[in-house]
N, C-alpha and C. Protein backbone atom coordinates (compact mmCIF):
# COMPACT_ATOMS: atom_id res chain seq x y z
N UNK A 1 -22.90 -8.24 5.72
CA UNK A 1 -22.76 -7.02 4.96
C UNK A 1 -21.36 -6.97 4.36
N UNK A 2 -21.18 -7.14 3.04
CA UNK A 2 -20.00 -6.87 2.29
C UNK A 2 -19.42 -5.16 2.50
N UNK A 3 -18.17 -5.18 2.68
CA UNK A 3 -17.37 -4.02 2.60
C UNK A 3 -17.61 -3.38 1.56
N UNK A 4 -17.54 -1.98 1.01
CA UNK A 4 -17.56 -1.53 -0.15
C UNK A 4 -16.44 -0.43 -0.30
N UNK A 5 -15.52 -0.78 -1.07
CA UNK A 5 -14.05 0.21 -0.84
C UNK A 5 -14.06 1.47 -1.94
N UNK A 6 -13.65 2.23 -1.95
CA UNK A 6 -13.56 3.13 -3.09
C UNK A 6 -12.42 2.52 -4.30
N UNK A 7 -12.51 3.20 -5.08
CA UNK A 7 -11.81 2.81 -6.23
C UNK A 7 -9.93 3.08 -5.60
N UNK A 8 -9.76 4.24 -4.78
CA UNK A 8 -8.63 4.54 -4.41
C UNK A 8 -8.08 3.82 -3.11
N UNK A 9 -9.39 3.28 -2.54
CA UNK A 9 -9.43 2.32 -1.67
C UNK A 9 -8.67 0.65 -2.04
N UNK A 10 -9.15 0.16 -3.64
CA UNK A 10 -8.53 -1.48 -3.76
C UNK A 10 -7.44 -0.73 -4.32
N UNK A 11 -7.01 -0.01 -4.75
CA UNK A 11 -5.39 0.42 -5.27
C UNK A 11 -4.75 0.37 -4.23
N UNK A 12 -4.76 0.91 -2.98
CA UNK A 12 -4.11 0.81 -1.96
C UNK A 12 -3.78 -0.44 -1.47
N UNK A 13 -4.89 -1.17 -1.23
CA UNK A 13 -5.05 -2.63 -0.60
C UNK A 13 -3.89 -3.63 -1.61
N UNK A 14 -4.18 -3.39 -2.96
CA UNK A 14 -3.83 -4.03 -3.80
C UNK A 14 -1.96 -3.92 -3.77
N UNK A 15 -1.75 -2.68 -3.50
CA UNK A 15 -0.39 -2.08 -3.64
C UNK A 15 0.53 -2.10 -2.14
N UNK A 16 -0.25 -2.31 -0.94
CA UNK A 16 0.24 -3.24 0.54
C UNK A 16 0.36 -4.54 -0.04
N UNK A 17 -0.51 -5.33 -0.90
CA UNK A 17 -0.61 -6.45 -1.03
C UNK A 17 0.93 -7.09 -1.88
N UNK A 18 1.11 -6.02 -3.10
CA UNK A 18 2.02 -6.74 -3.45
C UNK A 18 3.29 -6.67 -2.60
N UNK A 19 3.16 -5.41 -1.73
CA UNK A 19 4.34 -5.46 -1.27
C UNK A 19 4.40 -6.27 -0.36
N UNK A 20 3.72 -7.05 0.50
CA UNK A 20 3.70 -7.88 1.05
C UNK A 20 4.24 -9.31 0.86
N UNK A 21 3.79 -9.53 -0.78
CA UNK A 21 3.93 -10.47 -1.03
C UNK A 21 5.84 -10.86 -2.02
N UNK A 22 6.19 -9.59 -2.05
CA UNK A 22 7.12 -9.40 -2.48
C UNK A 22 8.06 -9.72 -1.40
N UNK A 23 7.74 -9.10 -0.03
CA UNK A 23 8.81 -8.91 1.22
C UNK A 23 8.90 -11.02 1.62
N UNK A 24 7.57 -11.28 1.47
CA UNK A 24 7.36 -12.68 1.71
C UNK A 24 8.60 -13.87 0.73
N UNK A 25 8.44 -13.68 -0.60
CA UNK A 25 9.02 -14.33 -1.42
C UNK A 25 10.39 -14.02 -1.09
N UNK A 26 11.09 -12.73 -1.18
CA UNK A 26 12.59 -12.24 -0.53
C UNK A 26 12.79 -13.54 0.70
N UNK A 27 12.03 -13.42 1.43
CA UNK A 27 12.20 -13.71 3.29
C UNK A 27 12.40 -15.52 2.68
N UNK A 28 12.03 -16.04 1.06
CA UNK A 28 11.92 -17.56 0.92
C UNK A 28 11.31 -17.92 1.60
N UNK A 29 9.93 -17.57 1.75
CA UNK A 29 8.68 -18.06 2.17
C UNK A 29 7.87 -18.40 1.02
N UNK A 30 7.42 -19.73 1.11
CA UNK A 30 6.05 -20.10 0.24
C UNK A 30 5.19 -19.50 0.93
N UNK A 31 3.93 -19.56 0.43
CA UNK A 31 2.18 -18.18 1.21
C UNK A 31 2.11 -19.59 2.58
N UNK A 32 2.34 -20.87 2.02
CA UNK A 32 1.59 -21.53 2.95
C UNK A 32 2.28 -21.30 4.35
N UNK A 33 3.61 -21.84 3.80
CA UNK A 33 4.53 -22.07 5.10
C UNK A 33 4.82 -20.41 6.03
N UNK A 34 4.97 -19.19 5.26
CA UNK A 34 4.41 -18.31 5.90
C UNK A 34 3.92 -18.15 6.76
N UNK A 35 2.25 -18.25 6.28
CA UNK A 35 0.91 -18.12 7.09
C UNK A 35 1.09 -19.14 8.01
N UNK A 36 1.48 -20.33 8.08
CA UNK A 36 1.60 -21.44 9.51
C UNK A 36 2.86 -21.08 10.60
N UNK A 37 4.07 -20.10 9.92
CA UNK A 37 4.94 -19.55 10.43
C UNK A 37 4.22 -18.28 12.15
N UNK A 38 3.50 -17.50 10.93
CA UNK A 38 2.53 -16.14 11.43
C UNK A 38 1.61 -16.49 12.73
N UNK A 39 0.91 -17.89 12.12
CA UNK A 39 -0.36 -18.23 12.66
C UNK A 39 -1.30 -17.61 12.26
N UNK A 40 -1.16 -17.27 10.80
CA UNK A 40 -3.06 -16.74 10.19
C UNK A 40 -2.99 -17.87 8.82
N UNK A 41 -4.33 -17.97 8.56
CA UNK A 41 -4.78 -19.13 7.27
C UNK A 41 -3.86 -18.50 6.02
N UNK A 42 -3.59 -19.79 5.60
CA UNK A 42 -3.00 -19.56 4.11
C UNK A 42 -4.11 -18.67 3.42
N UNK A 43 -5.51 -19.00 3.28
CA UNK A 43 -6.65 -18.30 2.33
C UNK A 43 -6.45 -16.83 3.04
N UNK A 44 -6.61 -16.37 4.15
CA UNK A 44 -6.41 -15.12 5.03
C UNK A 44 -5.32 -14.33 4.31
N UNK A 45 -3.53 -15.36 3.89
CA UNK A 45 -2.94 -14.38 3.61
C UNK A 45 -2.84 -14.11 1.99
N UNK A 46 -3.20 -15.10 1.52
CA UNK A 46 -3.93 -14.92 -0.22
C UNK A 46 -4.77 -13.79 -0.08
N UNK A 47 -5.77 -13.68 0.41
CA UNK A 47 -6.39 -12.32 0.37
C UNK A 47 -6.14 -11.03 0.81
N UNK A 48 -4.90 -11.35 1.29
CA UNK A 48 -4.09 -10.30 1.96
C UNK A 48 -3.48 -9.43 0.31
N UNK A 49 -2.56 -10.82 0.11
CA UNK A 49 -1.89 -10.28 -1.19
C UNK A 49 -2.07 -9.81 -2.08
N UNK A 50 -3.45 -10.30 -2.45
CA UNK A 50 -4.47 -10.18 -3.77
C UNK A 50 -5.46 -8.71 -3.52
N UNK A 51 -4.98 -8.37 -2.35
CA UNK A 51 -5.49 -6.69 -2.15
C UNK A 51 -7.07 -6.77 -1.48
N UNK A 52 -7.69 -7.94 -1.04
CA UNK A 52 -9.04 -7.98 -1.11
C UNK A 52 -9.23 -8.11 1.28
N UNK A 53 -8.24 -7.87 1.67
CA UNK A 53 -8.25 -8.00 3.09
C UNK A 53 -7.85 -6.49 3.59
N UNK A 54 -8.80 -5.82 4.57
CA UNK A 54 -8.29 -4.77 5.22
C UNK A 54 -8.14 -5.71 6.52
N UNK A 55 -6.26 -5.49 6.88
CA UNK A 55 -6.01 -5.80 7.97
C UNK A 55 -6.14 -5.23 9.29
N UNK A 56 -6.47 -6.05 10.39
CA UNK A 56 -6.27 -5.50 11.76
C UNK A 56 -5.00 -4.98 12.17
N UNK A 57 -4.31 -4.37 13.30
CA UNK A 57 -3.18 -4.02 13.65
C UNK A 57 -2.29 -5.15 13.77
N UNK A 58 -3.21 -6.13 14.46
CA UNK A 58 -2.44 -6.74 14.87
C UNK A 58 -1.91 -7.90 14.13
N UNK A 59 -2.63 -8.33 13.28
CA UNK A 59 -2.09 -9.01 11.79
C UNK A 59 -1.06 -8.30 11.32
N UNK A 60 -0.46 -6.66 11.10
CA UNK A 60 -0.01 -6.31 10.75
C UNK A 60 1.33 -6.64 11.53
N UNK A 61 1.09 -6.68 12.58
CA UNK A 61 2.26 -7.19 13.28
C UNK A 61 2.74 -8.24 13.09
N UNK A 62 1.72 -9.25 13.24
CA UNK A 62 2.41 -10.89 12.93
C UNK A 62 3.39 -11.28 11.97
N UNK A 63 2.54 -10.00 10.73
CA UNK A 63 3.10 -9.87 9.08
C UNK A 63 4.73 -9.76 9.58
N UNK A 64 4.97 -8.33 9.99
CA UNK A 64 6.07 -8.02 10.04
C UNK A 64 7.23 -8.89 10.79
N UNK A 65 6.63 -9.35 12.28
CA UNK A 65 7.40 -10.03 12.68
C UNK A 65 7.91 -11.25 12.06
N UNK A 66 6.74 -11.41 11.49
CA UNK A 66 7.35 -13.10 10.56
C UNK A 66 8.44 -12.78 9.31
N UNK A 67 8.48 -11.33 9.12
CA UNK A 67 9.26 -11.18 8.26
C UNK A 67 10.96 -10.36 9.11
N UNK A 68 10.92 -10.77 9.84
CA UNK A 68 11.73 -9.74 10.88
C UNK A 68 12.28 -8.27 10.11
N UNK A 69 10.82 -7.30 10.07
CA UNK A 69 11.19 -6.04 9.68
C UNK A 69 9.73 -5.47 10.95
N UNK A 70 10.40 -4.04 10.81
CA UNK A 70 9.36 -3.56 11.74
C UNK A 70 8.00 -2.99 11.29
N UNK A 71 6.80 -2.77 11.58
CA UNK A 71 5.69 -2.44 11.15
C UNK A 71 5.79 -1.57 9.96
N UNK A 72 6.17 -0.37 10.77
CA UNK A 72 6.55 0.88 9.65
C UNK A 72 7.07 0.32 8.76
N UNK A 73 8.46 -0.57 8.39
CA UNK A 73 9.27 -0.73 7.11
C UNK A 73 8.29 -1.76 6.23
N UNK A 74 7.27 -2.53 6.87
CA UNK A 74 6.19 -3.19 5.89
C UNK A 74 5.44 -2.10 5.13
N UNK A 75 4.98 -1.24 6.00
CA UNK A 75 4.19 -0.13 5.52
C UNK A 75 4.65 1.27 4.36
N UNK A 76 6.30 0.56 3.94
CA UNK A 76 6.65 1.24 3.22
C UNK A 76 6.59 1.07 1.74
N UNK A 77 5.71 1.46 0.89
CA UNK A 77 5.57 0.87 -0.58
C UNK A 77 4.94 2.12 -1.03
N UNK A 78 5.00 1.93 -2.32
CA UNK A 78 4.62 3.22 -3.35
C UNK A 78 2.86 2.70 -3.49
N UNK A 79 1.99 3.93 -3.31
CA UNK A 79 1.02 3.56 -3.36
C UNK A 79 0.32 3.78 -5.10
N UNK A 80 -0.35 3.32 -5.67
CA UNK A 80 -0.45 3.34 -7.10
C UNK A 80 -2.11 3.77 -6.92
């Protein structure tokens, strides 16, 4: 069964995503070396970025720690 998000739903996803991928590139991380950093799949964190993954908590953690910021300061981005 495919997920079905609301329209205000992939804006969100989409808008964690870039910020994610923004905090990633800062930190001089390539997606790959990242994700093998984290321990989740390179494709896992592509779909992260690309707005198309609702994460677990605890991914959220890995995220952050691999970026040494704390949960909350990942979770800080303008939502569009």
């Amino acid at each position: 069964m495919k997920n079905t998000y609301t329209v205000a739903d992939r804006k969100y996803l989409k808008a964690f995503g870039a910020r994610v991928r923004a905090l990633r590139k800062a930190a001089g991380f390539s997606q790959e070396d990242f994700a093998l950093e984290i321990g989740l799949d390179r494709t896992y964190m592509g779909g992260v970025e690309r707005g198309e993954r609702n994460l677990a908590l605890l991914n959220l953690r890995k995220i952050a720690c691999g970026l040494k910021i704390s949960v909350a300061e990942l979770l800080v981005f303008p939502a569009k």
